[in-house]
Protein backbone atom coordinates (compact mmCIF):
# COMPACT_ATOMS: atom_id res chain seq x y z
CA UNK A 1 17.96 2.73 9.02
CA UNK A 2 14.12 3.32 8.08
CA UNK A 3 13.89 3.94 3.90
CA UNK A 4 11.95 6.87 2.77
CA UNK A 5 8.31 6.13 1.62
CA UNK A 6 7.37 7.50 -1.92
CA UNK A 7 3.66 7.21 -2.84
CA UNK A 8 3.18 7.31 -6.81
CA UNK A 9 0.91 9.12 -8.33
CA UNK A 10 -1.34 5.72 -9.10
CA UNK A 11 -0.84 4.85 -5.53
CA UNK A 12 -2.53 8.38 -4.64
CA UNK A 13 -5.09 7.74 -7.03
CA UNK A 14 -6.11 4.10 -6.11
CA UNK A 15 -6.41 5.58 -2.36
CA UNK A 16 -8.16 8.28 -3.18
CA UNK A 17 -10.82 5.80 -4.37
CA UNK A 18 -10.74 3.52 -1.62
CA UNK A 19 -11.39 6.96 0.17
CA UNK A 20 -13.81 7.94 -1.52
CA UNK A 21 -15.89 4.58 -1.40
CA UNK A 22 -15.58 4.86 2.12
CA UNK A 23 -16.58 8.08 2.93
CA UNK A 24 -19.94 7.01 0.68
CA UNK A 25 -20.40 3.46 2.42
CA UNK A 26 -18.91 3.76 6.21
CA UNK A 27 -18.30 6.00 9.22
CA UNK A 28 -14.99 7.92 9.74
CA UNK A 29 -13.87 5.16 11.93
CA UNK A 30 -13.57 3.08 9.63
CA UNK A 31 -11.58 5.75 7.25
CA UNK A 32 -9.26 6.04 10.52
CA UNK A 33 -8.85 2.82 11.09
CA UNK A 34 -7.47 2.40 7.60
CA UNK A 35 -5.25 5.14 7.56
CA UNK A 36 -3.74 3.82 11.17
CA UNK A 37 -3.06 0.25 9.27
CA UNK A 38 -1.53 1.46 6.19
CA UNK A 39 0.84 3.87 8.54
CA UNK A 40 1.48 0.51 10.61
CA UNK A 41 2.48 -1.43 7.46
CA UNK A 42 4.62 1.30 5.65
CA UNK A 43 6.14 1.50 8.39
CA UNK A 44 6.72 -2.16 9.16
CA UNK A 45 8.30 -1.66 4.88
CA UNK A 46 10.39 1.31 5.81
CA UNK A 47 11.95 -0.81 8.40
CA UNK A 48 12.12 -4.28 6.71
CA UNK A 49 11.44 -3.36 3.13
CA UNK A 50 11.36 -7.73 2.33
CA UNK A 51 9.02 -8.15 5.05
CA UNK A 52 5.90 -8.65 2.30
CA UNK A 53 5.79 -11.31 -0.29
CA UNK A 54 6.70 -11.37 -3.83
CA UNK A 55 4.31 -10.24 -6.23
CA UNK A 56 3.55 -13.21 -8.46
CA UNK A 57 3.74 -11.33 -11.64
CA UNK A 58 6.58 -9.58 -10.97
CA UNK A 59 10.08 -10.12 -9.15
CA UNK A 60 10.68 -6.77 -8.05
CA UNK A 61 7.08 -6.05 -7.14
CA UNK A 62 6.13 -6.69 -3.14
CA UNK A 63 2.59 -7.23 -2.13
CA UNK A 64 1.43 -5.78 1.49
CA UNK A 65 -2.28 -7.32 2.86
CA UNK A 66 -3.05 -3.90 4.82
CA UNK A 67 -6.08 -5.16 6.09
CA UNK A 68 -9.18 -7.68 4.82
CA UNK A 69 -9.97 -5.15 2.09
CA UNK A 70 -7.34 -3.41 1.02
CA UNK A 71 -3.79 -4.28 -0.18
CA UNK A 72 -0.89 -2.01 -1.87
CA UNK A 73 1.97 -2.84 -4.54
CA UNK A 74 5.53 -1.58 -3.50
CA UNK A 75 9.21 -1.91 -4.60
CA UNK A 76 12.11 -1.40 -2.92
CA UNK A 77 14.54 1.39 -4.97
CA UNK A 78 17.96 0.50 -3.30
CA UNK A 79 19.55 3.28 -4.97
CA UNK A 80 17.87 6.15 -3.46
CA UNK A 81 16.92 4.35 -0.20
CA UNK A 82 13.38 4.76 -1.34
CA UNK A 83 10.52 2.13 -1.05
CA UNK A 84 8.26 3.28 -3.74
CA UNK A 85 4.23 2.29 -3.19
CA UNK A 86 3.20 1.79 -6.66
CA UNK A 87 -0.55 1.02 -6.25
CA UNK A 88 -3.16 0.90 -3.79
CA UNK A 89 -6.19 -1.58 -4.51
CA UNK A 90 -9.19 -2.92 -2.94
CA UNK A 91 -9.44 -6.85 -2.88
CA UNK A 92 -12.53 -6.64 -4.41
CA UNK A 93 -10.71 -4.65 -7.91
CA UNK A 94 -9.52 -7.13 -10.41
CA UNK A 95 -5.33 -7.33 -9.46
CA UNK A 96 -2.88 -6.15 -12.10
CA UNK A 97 0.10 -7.14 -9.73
């Protein structure tokens, strides 16, 4: 059974940036391209929520490469069948997870 995807409100906000940067720097290919992968890797979570690595700073904390420049920050909330994406980051931005 596929877990529900929840995107916090610093998940939004680190995508909208990414986004944003985007739209200033590149084409909308690449901005579909990017929404196409992170659909492909939630996904792949909502399936096998363990799939991704442990954050090294944190037990609980997951850490999905969604593609060469962009990564996001989940954890899996077993009580509500939720996976919740806590933050969405370039590779470039100095990590907090």
């Amino acid at each position: 059974m596929a877990l529900k995807i929840h995107w916090t409100p610093r998940a939004e906000k680190g995508l909208d940036s990414v986004l944003e940067y985007l739209e200033r720097e590149w084409t909308v290919k690449e901005i579909l391209q990017l929404e196409k992968k992170i659909n492909q890797v939630t996904g792949q979570i909502s399936l096998n929520p363990n799939l991704y690595a442990k954050s090294e700073t944190s037990k609980e904390l997951h850490k999905a490469v969604v593609d060469k420049n962009n990564y996001l920050v989940y954890r899996v909330n077993k009580k509500i069948s939720t996976i919740e994406i806590i933050n969405f980051r370039g590779t470039k931005q100095t990590p907090k997870h």
